[in-house]
PDB file of N, CA and C in Angstrom:
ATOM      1  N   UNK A   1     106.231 102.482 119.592  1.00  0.00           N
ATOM      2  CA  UNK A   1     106.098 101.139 120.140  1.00  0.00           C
ATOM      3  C   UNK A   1     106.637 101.087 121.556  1.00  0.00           C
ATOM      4  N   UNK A   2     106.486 102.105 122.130  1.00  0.00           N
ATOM      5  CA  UNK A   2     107.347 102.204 123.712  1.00  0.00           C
ATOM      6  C   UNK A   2     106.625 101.942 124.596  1.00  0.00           C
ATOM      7  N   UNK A   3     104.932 101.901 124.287  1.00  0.00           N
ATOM      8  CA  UNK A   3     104.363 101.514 125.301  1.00  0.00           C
ATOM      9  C   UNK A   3     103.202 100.074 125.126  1.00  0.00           C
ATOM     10  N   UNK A   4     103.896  99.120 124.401  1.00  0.00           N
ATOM     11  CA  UNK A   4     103.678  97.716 124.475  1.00  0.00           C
ATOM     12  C   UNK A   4     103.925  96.812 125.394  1.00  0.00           C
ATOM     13  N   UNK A   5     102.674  95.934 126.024  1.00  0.00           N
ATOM     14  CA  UNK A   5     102.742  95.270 126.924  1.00  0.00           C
ATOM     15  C   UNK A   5     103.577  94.124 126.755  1.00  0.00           C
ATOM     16  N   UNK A   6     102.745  93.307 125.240  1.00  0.00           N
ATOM     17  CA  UNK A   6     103.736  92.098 124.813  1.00  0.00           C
ATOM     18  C   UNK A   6     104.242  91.984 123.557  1.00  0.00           C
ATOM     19  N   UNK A   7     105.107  91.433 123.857  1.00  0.00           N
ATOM     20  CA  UNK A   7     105.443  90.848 122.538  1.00  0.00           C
ATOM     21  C   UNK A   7     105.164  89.845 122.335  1.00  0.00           C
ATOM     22  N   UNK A   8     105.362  89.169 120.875  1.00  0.00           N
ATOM     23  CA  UNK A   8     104.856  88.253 120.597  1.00  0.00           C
ATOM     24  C   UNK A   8     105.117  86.842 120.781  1.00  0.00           C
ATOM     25  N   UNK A   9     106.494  86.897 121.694  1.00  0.00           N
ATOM     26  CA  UNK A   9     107.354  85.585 122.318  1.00  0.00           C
ATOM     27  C   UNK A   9     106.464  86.009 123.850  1.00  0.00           C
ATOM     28  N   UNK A  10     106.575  87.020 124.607  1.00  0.00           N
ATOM     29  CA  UNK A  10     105.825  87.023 125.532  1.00  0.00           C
ATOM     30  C   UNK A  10     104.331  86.571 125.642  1.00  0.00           C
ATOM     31  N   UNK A  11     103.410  86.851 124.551  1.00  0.00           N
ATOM     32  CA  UNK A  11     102.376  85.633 124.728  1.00  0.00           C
ATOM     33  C   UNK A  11     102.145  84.411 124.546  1.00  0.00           C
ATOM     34  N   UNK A  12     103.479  83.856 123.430  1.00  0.00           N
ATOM     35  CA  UNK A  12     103.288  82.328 123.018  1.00  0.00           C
ATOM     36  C   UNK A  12     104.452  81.775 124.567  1.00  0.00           C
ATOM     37  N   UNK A  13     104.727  82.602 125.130  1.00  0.00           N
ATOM     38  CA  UNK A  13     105.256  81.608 126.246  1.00  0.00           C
ATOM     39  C   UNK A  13     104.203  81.931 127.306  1.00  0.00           C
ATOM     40  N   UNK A  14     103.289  82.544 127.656  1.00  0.00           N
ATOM     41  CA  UNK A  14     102.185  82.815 128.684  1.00  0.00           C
ATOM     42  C   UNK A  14     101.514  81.419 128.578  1.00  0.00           C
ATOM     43  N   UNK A  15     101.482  80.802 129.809  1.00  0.00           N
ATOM     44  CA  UNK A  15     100.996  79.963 130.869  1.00  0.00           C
ATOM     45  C   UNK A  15     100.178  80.144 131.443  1.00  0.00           C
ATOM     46  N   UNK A  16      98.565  79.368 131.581  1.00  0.00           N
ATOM     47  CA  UNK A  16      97.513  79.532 132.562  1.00  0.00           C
ATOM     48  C   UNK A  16      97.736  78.554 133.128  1.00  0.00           C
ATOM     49  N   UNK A  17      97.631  79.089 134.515  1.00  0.00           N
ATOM     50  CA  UNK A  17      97.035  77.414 135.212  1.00  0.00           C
ATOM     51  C   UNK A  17      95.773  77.168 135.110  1.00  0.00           C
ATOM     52  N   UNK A  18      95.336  75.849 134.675  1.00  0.00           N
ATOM     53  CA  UNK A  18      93.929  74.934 134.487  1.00  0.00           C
ATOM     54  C   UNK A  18      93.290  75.093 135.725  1.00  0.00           C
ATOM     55  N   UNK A  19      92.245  75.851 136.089  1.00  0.00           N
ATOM     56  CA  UNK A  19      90.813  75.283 137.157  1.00  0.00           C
ATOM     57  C   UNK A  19      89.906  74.330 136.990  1.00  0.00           C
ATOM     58  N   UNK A  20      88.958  74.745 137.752  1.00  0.00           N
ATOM     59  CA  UNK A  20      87.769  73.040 137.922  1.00  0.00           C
ATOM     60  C   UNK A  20      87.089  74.037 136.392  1.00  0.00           C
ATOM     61  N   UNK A  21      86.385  75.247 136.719  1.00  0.00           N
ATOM     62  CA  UNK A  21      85.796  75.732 136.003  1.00  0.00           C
ATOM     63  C   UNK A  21      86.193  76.286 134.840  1.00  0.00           C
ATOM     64  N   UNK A  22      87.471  76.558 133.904  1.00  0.00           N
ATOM     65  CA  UNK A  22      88.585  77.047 133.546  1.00  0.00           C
ATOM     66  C   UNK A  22      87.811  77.516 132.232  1.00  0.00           C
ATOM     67  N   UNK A  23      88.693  78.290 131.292  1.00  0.00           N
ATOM     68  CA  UNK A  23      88.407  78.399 129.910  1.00  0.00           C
ATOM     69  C   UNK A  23      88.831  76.687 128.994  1.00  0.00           C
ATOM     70  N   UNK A  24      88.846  76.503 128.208  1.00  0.00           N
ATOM     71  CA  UNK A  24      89.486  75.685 127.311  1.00  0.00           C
ATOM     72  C   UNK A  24      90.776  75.892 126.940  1.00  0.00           C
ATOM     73  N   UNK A  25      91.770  75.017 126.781  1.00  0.00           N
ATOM     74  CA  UNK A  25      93.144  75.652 126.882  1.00  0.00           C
ATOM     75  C   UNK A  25      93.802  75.328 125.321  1.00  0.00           C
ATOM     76  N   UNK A  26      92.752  74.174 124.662  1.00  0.00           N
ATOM     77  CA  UNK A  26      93.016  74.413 123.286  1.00  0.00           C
ATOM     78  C   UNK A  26      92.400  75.671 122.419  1.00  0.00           C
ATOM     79  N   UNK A  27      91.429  76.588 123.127  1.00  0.00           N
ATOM     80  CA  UNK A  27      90.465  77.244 122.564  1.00  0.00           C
ATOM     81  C   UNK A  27      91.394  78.503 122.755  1.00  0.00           C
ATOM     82  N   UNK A  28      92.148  78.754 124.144  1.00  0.00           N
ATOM     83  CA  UNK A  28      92.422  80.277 124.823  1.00  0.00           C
ATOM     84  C   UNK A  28      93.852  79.955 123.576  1.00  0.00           C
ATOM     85  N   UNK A  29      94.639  78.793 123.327  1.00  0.00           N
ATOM     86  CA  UNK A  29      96.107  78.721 122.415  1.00  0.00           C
ATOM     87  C   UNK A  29      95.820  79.237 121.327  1.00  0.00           C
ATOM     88  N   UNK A  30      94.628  78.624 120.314  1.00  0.00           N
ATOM     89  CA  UNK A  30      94.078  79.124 119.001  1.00  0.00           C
ATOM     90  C   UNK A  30      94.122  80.679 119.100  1.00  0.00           C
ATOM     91  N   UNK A  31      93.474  81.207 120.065  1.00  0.00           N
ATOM     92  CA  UNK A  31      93.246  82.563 120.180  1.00  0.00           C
ATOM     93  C   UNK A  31      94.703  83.467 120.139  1.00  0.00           C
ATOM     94  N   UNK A  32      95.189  82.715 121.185  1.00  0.00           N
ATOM     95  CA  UNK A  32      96.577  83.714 121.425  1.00  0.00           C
ATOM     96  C   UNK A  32      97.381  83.343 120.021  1.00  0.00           C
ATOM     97  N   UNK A  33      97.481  82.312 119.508  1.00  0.00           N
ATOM     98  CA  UNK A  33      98.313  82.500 118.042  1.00  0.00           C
ATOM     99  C   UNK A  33      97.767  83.418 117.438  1.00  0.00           C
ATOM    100  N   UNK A  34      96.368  83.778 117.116  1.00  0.00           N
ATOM    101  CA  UNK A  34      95.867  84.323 116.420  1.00  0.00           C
ATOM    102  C   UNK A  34      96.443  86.066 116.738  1.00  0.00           C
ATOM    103  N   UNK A  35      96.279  86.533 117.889  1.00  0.00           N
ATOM    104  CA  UNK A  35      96.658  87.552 118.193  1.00  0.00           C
ATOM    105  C   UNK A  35      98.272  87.578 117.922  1.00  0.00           C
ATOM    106  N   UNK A  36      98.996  86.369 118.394  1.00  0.00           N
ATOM    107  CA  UNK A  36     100.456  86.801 117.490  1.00  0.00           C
ATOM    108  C   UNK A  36     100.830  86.931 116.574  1.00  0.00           C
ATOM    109  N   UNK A  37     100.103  86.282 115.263  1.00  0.00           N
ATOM    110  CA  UNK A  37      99.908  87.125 113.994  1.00  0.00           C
ATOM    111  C   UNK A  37      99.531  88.402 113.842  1.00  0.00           C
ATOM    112  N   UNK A  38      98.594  88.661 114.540  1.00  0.00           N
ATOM    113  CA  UNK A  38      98.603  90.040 114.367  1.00  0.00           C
ATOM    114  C   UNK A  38      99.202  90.857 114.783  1.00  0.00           C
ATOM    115  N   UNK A  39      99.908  90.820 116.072  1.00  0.00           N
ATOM    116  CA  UNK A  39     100.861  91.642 116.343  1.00  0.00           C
ATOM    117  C   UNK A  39     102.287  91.446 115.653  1.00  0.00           C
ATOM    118  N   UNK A  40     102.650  90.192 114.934  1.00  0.00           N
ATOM    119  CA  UNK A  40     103.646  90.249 113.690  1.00  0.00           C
ATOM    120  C   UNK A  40     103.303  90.985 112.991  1.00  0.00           C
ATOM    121  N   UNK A  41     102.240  90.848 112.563  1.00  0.00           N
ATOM    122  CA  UNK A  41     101.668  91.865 111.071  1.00  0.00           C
ATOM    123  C   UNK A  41     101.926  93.339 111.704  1.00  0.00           C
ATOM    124  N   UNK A  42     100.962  93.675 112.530  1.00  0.00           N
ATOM    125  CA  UNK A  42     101.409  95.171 113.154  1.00  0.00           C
ATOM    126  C   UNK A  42     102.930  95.712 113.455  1.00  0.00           C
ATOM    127  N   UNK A  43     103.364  95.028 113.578  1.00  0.00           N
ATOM    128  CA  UNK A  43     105.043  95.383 114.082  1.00  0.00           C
ATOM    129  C   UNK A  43     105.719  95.377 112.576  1.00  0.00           C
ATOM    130  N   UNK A  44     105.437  94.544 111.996  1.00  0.00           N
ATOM    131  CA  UNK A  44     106.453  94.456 110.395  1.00  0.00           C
ATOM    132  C   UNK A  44     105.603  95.509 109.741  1.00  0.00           C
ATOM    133  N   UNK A  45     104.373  96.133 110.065  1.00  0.00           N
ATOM    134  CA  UNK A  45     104.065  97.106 108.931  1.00  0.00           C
ATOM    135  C   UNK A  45     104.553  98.251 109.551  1.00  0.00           C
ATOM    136  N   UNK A  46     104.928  98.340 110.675  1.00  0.00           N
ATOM    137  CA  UNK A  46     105.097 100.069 112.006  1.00  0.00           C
ATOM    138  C   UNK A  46     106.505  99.807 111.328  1.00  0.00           C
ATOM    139  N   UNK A  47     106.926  98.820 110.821  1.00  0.00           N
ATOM    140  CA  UNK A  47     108.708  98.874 110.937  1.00  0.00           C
ATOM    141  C   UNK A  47     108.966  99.827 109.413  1.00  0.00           C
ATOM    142  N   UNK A  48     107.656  98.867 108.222  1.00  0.00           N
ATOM    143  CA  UNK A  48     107.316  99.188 106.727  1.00  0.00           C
ATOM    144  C   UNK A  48     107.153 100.469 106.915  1.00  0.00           C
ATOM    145  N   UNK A  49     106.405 101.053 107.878  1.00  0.00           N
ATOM    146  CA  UNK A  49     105.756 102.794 108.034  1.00  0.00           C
ATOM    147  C   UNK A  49     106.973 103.877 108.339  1.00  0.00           C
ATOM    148  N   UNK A  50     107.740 103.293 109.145  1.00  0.00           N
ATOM    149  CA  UNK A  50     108.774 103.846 110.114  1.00  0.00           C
ATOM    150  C   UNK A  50     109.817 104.391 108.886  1.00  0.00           C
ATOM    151  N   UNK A  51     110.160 103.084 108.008  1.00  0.00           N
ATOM    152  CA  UNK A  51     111.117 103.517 106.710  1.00  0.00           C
ATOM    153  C   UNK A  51     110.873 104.779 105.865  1.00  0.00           C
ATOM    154  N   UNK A  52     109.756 104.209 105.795  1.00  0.00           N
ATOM    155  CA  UNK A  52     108.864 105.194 104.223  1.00  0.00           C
ATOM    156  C   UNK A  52     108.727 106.727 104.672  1.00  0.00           C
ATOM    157  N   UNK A  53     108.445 106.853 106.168  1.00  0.00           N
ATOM    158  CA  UNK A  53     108.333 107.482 106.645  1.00  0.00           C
ATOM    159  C   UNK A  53     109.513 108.288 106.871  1.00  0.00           C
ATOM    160  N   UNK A  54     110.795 108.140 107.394  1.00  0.00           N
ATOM    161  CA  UNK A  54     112.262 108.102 107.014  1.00  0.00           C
ATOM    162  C   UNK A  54     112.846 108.656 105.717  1.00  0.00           C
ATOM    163  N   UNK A  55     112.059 108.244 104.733  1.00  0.00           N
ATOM    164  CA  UNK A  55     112.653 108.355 103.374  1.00  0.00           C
ATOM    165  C   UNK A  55     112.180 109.800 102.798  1.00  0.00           C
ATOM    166  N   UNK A  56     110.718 109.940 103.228  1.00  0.00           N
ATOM    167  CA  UNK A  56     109.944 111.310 103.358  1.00  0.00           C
ATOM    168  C   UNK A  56     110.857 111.977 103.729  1.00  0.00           C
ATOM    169  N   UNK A  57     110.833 112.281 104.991  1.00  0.00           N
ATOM    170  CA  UNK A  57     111.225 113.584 105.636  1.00  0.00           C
ATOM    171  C   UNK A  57     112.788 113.518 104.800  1.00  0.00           C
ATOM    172  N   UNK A  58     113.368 112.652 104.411  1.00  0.00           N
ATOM    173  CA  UNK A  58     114.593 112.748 104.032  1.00  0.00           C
ATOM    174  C   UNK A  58     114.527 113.693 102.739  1.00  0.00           C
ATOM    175  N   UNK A  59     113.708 112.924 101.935  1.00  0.00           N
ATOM    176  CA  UNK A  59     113.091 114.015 100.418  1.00  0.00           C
ATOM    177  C   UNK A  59     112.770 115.347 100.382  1.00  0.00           C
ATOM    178  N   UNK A  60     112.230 115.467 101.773  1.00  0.00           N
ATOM    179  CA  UNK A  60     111.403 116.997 102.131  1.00  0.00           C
ATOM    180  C   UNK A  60     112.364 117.227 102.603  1.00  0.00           C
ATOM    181  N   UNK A  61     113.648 117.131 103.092  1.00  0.00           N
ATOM    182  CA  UNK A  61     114.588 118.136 103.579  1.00  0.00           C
ATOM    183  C   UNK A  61     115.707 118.167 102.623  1.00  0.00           C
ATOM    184  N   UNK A  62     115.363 117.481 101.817  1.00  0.00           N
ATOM    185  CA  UNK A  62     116.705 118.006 100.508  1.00  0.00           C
ATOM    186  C   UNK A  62     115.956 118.741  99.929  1.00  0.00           C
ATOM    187  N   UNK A  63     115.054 118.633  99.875  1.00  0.00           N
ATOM    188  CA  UNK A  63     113.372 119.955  98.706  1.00  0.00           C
ATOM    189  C   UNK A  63     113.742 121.061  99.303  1.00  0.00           C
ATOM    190  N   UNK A  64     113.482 121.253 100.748  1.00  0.00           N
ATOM    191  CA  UNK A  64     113.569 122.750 101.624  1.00  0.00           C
ATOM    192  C   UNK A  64     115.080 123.187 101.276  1.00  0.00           C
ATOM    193  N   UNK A  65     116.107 122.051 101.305  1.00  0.00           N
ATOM    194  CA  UNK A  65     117.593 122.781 100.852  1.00  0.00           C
ATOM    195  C   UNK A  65     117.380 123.249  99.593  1.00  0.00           C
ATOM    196  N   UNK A  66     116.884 122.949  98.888  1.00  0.00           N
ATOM    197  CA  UNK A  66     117.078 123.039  97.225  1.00  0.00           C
ATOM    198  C   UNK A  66     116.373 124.600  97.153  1.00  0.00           C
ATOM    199  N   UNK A  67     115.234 124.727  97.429  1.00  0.00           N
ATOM    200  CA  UNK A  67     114.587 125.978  97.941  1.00  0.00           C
ATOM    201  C   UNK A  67     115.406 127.367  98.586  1.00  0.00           C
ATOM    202  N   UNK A  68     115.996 126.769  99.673  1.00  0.00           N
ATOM    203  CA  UNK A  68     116.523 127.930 100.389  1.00  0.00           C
ATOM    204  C   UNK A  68     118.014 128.263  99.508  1.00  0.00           C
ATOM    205  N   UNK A  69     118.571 127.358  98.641  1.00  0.00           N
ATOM    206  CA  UNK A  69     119.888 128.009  98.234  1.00  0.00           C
ATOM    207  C   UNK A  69     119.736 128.557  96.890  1.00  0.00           C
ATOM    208  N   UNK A  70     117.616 128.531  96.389  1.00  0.00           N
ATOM    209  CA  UNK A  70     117.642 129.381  95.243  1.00  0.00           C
ATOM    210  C   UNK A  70     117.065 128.274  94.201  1.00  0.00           C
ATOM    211  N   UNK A  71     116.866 127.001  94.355  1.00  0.00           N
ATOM    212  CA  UNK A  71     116.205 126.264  93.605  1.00  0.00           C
ATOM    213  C   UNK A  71     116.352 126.030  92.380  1.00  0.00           C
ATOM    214  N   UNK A  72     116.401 124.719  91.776  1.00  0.00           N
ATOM    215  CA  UNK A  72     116.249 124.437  90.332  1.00  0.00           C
ATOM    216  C   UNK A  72     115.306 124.921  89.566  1.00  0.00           C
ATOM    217  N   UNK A  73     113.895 125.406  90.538  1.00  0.00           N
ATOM    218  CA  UNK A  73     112.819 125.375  89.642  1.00  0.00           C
ATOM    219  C   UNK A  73     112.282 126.553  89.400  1.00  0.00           C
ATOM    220  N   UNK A  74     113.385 127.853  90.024  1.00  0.00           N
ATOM    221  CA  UNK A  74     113.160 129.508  90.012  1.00  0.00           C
ATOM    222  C   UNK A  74     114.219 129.220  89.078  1.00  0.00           C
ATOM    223  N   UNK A  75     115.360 129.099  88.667  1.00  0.00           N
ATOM    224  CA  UNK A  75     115.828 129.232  87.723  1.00  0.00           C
ATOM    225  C   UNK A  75     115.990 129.148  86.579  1.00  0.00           C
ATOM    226  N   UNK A  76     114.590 127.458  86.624  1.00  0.00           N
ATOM    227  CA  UNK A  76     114.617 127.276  84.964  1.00  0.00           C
ATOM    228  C   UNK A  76     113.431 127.873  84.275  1.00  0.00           C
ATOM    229  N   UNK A  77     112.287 128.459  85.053  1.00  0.00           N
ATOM    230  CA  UNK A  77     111.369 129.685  84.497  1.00  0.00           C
ATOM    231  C   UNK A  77     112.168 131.061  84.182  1.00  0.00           C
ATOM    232  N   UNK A  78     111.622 131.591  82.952  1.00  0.00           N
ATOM    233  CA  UNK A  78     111.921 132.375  82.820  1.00  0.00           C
ATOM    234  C   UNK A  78     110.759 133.223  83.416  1.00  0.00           C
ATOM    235  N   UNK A  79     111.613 134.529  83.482  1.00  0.00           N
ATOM    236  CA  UNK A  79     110.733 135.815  84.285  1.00  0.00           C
ATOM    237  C   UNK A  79     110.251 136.794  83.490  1.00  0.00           C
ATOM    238  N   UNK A  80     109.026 136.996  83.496  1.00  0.00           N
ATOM    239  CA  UNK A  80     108.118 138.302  82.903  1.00  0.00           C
ATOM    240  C   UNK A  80     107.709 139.238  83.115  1.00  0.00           C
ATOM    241  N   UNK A  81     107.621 140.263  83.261  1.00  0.00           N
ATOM    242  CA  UNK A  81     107.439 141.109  83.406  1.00  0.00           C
ATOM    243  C   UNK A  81     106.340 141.951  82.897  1.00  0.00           C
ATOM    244  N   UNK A  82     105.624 141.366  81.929  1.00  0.00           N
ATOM    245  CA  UNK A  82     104.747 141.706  81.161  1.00  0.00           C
ATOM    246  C   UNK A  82     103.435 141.938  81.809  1.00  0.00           C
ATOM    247  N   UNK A  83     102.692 142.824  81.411  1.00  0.00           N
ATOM    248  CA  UNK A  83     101.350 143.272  82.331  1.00  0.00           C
ATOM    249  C   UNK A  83     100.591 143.149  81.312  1.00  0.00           C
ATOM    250  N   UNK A  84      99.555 143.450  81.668  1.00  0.00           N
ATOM    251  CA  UNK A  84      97.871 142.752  80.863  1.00  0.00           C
ATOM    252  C   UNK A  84      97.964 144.008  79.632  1.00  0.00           C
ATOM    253  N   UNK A  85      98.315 145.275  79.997  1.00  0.00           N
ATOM    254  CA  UNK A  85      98.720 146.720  79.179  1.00  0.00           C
ATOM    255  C   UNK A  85      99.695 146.150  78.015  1.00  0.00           C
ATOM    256  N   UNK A  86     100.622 145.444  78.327  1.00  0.00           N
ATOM    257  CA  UNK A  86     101.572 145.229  77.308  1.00  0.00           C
ATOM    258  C   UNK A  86     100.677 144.165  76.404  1.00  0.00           C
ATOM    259  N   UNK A  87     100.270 142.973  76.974  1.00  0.00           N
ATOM    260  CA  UNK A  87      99.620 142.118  76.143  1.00  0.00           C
ATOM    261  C   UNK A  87      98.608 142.107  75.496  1.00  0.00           C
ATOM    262  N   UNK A  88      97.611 143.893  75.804  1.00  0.00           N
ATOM    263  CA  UNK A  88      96.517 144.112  74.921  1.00  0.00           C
ATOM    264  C   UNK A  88      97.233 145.271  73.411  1.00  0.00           C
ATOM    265  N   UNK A  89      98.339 145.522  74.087  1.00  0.00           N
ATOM    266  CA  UNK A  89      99.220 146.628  72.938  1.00  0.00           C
ATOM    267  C   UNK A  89      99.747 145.387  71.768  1.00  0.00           C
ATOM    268  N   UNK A  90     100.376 144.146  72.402  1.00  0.00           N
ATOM    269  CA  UNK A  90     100.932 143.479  71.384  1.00  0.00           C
ATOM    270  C   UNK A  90      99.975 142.865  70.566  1.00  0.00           C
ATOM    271  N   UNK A  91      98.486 142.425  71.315  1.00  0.00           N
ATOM    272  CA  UNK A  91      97.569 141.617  70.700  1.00  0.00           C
ATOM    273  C   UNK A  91      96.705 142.970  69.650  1.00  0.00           C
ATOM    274  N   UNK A  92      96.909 143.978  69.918  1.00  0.00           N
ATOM    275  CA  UNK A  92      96.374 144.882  68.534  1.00  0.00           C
ATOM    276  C   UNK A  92      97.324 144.972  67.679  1.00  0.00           C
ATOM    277  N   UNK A  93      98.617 145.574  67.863  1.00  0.00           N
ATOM    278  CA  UNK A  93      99.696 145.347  66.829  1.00  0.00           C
ATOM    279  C   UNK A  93      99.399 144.258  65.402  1.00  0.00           C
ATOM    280  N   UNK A  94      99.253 143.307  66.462  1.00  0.00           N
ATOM    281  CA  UNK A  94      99.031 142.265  65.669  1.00  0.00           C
ATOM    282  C   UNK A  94      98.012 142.131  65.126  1.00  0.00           C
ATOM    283  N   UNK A  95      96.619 141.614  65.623  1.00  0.00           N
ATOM    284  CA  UNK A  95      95.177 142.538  64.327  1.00  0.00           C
ATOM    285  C   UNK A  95      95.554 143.400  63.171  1.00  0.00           C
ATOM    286  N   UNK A  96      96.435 144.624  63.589  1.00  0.00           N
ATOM    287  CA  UNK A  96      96.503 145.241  62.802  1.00  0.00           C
ATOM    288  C   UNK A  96      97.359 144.959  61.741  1.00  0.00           C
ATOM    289  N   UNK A  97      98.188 144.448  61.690  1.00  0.00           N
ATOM    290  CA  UNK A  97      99.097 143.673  60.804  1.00  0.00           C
ATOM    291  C   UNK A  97      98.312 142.477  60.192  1.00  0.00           C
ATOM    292  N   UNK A  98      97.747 142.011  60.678  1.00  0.00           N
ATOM    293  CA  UNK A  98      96.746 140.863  59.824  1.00  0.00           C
ATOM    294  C   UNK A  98      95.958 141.429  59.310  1.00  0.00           C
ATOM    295  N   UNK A  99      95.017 141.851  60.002  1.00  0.00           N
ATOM    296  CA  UNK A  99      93.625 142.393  60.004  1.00  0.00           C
ATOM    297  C   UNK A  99      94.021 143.660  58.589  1.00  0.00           C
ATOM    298  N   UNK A 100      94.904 144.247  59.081  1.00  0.00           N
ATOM    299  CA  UNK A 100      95.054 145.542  58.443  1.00  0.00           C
ATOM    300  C   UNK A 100      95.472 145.294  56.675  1.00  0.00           C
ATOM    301  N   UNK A 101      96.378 144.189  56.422  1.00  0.00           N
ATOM    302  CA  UNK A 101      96.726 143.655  55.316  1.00  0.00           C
ATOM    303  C   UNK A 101      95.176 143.572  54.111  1.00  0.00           C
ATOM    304  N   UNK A 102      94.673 142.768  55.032  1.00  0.00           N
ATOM    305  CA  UNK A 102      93.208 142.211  54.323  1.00  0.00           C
ATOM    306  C   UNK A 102      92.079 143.265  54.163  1.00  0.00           C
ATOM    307  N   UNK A 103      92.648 143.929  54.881  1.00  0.00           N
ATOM    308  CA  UNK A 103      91.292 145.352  54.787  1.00  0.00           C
ATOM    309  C   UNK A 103      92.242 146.398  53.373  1.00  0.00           C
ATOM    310  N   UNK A 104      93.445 146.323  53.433  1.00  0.00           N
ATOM    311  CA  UNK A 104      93.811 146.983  52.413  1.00  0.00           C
ATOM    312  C   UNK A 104      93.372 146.485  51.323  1.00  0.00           C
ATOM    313  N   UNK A 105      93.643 145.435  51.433  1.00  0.00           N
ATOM    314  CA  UNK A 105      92.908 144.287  49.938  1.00  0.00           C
ATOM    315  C   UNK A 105      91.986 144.612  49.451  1.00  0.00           C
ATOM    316  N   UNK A 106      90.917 144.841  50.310  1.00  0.00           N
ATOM    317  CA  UNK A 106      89.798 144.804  50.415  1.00  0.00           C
ATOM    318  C   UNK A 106      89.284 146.018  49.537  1.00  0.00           C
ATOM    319  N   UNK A 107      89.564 147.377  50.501  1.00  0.00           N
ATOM    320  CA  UNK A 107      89.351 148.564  50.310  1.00  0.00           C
ATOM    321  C   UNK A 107      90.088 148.339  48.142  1.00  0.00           C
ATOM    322  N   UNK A 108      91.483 148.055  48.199  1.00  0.00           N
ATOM    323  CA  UNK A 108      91.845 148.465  46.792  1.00  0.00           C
ATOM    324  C   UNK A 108      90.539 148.217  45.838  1.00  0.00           C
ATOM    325  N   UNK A 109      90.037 146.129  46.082  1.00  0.00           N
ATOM    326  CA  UNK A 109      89.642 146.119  44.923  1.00  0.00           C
ATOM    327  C   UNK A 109      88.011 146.905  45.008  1.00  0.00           C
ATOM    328  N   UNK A 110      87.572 147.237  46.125  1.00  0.00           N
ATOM    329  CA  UNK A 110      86.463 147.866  46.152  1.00  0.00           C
ATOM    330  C   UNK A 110      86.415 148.949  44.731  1.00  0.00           C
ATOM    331  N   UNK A 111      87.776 150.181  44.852  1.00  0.00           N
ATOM    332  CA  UNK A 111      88.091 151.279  44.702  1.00  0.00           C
ATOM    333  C   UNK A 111      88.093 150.411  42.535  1.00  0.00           C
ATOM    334  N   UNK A 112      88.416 149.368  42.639  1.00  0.00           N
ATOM    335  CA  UNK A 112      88.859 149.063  40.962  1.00  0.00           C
ATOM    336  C   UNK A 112      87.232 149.179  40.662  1.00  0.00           C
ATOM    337  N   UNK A 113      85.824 149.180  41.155  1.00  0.00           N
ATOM    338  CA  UNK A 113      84.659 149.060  40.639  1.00  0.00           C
ATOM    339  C   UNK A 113      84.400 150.609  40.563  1.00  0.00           C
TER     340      UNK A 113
END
């Protein structure tokens, strides 16, 4: 906001002098209120932006601390080590222990005929 011409007391005190040929001076007042609402509105939301904005970077720089001294969220995963080799060895193990049960079954009562 450093490079604003007016504010909004600076246009409701702006003064024309009246000519022969002039604008309307109830018409040019309507107008300029109108624009000082809006530059209220603009200024109270840059002020609304300015906070929120504030509160961010404040969040994001306790996040980056939390990060750099090792983080809550590396510590509460646990770590694996496990490769696709280990998880096709455990996933037959296991077939075979199921799988293998029921095929014994199988095979016995075949063998009773």
């Amino acid at each position: 906001m450093d490079e604003v011409n007016f504010t909004p007391k600076d246009i409701v005190s702006k003064h024309f002098k009246p000519k022969m040929r002039g604008y309307d001076p109830t018409e040019v007042d309507d107008f300029l209120d109108a624009v000082i609402r809006d530059y209220e509105t603009f200024a109270s939301e840059i002020q609304r932006l300015q906070g929120e904005n504030e509160k961010l970077r404040s969040r994001v720089d306790d996040l980056n601390k939390q990060i750099s001294v090792g983080g809550a969220s590396q510590t509460a995963r646990p770590q694996t080590n496990m490769t696709n080799m280990d998880v096709l060895k455990r996933l037959s193990n296991l077939e075979r222990h199921v799988f293998g049960a029921q095929l014994d079954n199988n095979s016995d009562q075949m063998n009773r005929f």
